[in-house]
PDB file of N, CA and C in Angstrom:
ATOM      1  N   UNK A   1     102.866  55.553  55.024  1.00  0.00           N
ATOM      2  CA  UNK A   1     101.796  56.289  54.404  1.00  0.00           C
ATOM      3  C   UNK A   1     101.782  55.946  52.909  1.00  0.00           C
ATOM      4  N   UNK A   2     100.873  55.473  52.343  1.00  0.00           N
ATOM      5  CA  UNK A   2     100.589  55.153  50.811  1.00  0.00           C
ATOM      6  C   UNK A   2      99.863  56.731  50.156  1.00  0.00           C
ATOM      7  N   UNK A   3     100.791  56.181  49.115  1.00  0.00           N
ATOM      8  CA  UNK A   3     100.994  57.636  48.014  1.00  0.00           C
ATOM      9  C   UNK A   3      99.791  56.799  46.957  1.00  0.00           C
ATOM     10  N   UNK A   4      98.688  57.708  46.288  1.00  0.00           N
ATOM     11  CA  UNK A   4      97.739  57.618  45.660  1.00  0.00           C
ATOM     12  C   UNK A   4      97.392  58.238  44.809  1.00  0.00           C
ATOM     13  N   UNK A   5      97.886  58.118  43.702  1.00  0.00           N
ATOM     14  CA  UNK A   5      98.562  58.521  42.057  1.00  0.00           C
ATOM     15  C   UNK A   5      97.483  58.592  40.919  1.00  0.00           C
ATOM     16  N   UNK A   6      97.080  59.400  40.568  1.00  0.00           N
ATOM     17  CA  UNK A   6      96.281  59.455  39.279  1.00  0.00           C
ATOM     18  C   UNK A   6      96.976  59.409  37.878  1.00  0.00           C
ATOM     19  N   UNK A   7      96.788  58.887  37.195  1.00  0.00           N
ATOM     20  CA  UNK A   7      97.049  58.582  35.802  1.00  0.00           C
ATOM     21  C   UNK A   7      96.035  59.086  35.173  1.00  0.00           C
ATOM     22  N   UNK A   8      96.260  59.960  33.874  1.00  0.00           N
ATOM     23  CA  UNK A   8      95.115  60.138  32.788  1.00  0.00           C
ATOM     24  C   UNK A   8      95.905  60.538  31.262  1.00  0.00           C
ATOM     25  N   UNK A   9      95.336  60.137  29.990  1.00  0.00           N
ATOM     26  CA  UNK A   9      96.049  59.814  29.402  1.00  0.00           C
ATOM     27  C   UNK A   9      94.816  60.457  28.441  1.00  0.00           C
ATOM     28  N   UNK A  10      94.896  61.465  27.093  1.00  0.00           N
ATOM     29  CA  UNK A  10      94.099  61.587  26.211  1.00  0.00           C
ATOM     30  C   UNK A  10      94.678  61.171  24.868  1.00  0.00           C
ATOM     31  N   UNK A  11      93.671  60.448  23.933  1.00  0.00           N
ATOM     32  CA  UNK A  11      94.164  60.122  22.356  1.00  0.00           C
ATOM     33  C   UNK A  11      93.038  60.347  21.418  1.00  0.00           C
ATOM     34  N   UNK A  12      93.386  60.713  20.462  1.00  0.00           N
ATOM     35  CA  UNK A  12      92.752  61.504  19.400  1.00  0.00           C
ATOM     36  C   UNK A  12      92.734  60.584  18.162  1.00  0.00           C
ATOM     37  N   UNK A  13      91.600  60.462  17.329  1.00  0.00           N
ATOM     38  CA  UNK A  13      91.819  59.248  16.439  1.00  0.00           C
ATOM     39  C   UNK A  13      92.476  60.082  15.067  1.00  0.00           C
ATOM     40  N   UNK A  14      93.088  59.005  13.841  1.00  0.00           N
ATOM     41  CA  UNK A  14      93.987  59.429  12.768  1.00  0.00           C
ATOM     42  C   UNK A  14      93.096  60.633  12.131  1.00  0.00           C
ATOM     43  N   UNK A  15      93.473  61.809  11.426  1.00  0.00           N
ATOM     44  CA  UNK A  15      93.166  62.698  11.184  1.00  0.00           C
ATOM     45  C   UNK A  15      92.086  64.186  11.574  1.00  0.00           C
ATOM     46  N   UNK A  16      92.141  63.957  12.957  1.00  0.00           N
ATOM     47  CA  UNK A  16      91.862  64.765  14.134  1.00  0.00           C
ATOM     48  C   UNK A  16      93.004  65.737  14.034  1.00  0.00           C
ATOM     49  N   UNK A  17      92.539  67.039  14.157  1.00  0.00           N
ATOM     50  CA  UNK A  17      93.325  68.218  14.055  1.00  0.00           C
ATOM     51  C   UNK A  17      94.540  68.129  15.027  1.00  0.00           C
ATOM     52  N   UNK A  18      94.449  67.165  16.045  1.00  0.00           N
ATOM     53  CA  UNK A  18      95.547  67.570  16.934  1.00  0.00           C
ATOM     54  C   UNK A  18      97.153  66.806  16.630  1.00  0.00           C
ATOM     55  N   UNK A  19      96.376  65.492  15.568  1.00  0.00           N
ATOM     56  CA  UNK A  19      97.209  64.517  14.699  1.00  0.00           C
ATOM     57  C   UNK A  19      97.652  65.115  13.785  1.00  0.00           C
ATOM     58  N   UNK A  20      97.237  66.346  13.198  1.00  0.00           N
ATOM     59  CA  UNK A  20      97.747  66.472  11.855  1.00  0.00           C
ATOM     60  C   UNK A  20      98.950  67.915  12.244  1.00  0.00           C
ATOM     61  N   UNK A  21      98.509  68.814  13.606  1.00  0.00           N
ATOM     62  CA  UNK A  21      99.271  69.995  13.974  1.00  0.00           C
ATOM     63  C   UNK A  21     100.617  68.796  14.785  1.00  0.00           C
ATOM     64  N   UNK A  22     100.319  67.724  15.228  1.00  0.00           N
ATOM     65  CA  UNK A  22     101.718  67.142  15.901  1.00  0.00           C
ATOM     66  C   UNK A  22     102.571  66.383  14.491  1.00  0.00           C
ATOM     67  N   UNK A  23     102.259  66.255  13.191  1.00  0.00           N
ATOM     68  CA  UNK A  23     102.678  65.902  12.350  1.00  0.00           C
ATOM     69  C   UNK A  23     103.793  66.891  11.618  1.00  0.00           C
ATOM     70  N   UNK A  24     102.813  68.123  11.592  1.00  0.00           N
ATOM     71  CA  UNK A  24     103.383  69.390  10.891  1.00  0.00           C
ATOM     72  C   UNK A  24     104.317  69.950  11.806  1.00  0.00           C
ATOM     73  N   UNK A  25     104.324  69.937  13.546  1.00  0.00           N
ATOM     74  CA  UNK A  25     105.948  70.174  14.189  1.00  0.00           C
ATOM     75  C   UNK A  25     106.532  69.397  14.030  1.00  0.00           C
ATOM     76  N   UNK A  26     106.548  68.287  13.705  1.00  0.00           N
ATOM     77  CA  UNK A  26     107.391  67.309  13.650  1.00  0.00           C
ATOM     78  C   UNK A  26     108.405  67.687  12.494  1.00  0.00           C
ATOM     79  N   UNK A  27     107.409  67.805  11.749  1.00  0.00           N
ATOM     80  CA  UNK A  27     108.092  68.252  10.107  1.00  0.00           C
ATOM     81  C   UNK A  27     108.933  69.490  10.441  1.00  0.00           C
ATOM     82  N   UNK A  28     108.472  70.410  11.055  1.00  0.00           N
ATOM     83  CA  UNK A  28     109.476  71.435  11.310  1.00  0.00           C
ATOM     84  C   UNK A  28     110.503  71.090  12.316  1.00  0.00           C
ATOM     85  N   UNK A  29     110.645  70.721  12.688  1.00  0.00           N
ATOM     86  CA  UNK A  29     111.360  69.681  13.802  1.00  0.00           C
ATOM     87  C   UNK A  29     112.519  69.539  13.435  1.00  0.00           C
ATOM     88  N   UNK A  30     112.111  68.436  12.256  1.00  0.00           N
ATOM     89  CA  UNK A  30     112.690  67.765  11.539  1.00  0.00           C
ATOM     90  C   UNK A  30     113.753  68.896  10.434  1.00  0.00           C
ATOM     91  N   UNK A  31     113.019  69.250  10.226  1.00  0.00           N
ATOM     92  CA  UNK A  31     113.670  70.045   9.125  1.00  0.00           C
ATOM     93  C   UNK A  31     114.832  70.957   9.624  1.00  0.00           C
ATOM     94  N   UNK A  32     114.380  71.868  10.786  1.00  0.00           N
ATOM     95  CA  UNK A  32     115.188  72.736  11.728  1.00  0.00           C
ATOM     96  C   UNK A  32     116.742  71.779  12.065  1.00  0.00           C
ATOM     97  N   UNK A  33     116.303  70.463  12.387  1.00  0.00           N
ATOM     98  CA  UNK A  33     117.949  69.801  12.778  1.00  0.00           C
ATOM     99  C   UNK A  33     118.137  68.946  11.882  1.00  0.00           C
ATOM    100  N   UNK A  34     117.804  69.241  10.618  1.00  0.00           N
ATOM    101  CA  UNK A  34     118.284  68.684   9.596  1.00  0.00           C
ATOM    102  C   UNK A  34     119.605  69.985   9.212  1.00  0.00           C
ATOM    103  N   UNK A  35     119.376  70.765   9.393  1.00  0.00           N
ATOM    104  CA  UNK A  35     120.384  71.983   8.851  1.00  0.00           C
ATOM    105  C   UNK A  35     120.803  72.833  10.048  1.00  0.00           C
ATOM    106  N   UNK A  36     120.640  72.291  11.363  1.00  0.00           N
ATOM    107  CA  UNK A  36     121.196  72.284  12.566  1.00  0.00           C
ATOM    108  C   UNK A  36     121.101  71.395  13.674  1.00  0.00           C
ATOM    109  N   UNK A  37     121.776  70.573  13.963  1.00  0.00           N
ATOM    110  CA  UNK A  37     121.610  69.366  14.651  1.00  0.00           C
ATOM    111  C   UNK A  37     121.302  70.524  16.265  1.00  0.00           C
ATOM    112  N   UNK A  38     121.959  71.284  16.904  1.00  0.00           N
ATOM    113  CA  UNK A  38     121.583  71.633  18.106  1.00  0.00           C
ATOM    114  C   UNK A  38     120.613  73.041  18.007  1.00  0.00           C
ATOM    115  N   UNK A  39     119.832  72.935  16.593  1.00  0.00           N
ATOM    116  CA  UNK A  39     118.772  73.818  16.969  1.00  0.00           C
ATOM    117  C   UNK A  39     117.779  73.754  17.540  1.00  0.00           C
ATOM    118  N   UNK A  40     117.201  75.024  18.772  1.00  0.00           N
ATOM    119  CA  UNK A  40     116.149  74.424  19.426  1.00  0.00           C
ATOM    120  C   UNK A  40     115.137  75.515  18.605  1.00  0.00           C
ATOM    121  N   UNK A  41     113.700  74.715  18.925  1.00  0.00           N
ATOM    122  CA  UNK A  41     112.487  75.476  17.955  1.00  0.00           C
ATOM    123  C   UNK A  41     111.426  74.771  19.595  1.00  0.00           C
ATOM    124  N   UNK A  42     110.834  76.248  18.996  1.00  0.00           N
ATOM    125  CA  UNK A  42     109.390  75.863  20.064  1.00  0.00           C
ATOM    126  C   UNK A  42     107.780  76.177  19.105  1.00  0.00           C
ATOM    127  N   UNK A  43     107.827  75.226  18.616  1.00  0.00           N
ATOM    128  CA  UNK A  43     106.289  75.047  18.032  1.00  0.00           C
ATOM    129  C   UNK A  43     105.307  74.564  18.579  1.00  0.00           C
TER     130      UNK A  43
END
């Protein structure tokens, strides 16, 4: 029996709100395991 798989994939061009909110977790991200390597954050 063949298995029949959908793929879908969305992208947003450079300075589209969804580019600039995945920039700014990042930054908190970043920052959070900068001054705790096993901190978890949910942004």
């Amino acid at each position: 029996m063949s298995q029949n798989i959908l793929f879908t994939s969305e992208s947003v061009t450079e300075g589209h709100p969804d580019k600039i909110c995945d920039q700014v977790s990042d930054a908190i991200l970043d920052a959070c395991l900068a001054q705790d390597p096993l901190s978890k954050v949910a942004c």
